[in-house]
C-alpha atoms as a PDB file:
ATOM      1  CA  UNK A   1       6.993  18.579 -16.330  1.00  0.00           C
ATOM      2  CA  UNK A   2       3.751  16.823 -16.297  1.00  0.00           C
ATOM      3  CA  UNK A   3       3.019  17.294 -12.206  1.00  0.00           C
ATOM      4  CA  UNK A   4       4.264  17.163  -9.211  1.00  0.00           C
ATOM      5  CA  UNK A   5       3.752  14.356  -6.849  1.00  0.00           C
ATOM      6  CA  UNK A   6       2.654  15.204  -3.368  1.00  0.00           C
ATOM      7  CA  UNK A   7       2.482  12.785  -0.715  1.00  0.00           C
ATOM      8  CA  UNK A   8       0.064  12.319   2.386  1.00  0.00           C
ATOM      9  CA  UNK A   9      -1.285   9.521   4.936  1.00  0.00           C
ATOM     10  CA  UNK A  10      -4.156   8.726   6.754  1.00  0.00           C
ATOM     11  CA  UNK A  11      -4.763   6.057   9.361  1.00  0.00           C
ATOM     12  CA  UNK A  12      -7.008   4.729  12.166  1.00  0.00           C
ATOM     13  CA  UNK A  13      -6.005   5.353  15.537  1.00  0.00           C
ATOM     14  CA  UNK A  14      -8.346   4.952  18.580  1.00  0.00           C
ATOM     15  CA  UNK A  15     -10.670   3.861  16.347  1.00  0.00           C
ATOM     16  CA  UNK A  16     -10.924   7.136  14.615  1.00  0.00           C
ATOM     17  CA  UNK A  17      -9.946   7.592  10.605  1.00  0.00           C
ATOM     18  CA  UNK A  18      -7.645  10.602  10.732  1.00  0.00           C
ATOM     19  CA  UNK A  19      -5.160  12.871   8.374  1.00  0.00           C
ATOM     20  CA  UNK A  20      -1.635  13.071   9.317  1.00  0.00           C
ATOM     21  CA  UNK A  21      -1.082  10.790  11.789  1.00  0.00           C
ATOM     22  CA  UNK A  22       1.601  11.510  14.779  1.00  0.00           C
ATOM     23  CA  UNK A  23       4.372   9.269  15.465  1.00  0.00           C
ATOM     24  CA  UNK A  24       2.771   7.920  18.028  1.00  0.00           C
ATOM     25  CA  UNK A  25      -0.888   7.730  16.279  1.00  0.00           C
ATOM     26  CA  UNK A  26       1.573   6.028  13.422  1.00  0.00           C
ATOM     27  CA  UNK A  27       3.307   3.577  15.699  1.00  0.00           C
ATOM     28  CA  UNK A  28       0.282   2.662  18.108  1.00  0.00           C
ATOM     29  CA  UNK A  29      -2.977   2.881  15.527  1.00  0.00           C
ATOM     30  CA  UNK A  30      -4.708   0.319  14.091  1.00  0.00           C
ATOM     31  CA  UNK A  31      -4.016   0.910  10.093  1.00  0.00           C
ATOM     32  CA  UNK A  32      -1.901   3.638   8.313  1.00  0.00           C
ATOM     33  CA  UNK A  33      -2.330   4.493   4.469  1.00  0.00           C
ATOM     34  CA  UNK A  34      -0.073   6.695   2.789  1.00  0.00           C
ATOM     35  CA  UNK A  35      -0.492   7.588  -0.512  1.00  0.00           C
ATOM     36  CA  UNK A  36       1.525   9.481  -3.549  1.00  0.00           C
ATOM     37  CA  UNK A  37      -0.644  11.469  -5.976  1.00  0.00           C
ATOM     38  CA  UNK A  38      -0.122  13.362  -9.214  1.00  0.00           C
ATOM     39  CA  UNK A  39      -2.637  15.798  -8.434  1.00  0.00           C
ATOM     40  CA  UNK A  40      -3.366  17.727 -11.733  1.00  0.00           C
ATOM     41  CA  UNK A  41      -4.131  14.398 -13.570  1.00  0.00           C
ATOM     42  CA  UNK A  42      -5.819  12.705  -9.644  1.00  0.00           C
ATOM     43  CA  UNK A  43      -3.329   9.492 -10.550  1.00  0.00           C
ATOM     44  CA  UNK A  44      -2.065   7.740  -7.551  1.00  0.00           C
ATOM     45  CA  UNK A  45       1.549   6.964  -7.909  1.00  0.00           C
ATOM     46  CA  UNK A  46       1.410   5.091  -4.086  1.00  0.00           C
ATOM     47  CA  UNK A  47      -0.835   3.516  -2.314  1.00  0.00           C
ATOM     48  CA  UNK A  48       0.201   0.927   1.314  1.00  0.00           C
ATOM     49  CA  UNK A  49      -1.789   0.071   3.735  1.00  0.00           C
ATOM     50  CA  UNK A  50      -1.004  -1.257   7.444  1.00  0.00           C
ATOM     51  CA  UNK A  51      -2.818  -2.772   9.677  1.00  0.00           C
ATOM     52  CA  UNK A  52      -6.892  -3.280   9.113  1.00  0.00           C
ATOM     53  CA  UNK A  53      -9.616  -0.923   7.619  1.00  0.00           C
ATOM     54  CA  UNK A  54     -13.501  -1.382   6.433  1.00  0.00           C
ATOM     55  CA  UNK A  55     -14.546  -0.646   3.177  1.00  0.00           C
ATOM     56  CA  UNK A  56     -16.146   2.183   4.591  1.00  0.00           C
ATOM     57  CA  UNK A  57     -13.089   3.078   6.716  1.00  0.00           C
ATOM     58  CA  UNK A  58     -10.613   2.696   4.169  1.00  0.00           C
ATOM     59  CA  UNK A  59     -12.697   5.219   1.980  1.00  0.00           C
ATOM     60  CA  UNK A  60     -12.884   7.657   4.012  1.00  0.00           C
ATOM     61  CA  UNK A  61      -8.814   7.255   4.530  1.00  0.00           C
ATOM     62  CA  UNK A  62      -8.087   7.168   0.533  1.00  0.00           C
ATOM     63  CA  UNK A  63     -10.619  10.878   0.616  1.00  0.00           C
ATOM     64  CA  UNK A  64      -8.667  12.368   3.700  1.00  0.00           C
ATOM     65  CA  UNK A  65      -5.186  11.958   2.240  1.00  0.00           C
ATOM     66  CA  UNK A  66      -6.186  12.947  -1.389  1.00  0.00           C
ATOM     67  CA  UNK A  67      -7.488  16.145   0.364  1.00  0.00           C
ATOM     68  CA  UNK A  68      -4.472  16.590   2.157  1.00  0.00           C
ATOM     69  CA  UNK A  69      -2.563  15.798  -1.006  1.00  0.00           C
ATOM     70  CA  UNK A  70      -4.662  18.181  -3.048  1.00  0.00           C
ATOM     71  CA  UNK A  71      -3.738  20.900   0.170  1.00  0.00           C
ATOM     72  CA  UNK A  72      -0.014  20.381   0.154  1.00  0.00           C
ATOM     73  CA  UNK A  73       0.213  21.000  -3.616  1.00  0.00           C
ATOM     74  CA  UNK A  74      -1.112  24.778  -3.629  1.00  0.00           C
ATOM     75  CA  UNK A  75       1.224  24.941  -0.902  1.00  0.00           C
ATOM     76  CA  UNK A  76       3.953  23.849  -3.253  1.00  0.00           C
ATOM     77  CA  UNK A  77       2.913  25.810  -5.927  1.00  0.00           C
ATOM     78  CA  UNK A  78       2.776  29.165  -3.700  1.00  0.00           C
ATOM     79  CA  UNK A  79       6.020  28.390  -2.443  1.00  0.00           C
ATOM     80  CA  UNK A  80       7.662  28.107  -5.494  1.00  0.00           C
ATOM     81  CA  UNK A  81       5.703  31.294  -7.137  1.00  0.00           C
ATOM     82  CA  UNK A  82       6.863  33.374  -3.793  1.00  0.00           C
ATOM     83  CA  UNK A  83      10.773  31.910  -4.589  1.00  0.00           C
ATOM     84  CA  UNK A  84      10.962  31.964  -8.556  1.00  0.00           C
ATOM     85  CA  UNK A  85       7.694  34.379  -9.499  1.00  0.00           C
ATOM     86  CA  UNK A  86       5.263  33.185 -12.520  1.00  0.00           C
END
């Protein structure tokens, strides 16, 4: 197995570019943009986009949900060593 994808969204909502947006923050905001990532290799499998971002905005997005991405996969790996060991 080369990686495991990991998956994670940002958005705008109330004008503020946020991680992990709620339903509501999804539903009501002004852009959403989840992504997929391989992260051992940093390759983006996904990428959408709703609604409208800046540049600058949609940056600052793309950095938020690779950091979350990057997050959720030592969470994944730790899970998996706590179930199956080394």
């Amino acid at each position: 197995m080369r990686d495991m994808v990991v998956a994670c969204a940002a958005g705008k909502s109330d004008g503020n570019v946020v991680l992990d947006l709620s339903e509501v923050e999804d539903k009501e905001g002004e852009a959403d943009l989840p992504i997929a990532l391989m992260p051992r290799t940093g390759e983006i499998t996904l990428l959408q986009m709703d609604g409208h971002l800046t540049e600058e905005e949609f940056q600052k997005a793309l950095d938020l949900a690779i950091g979350g991405c990057k997050k959720i996969s030592e969470e994944q790996k730790k899970a998996i060593k706590n179930r199956y060991g080394d």
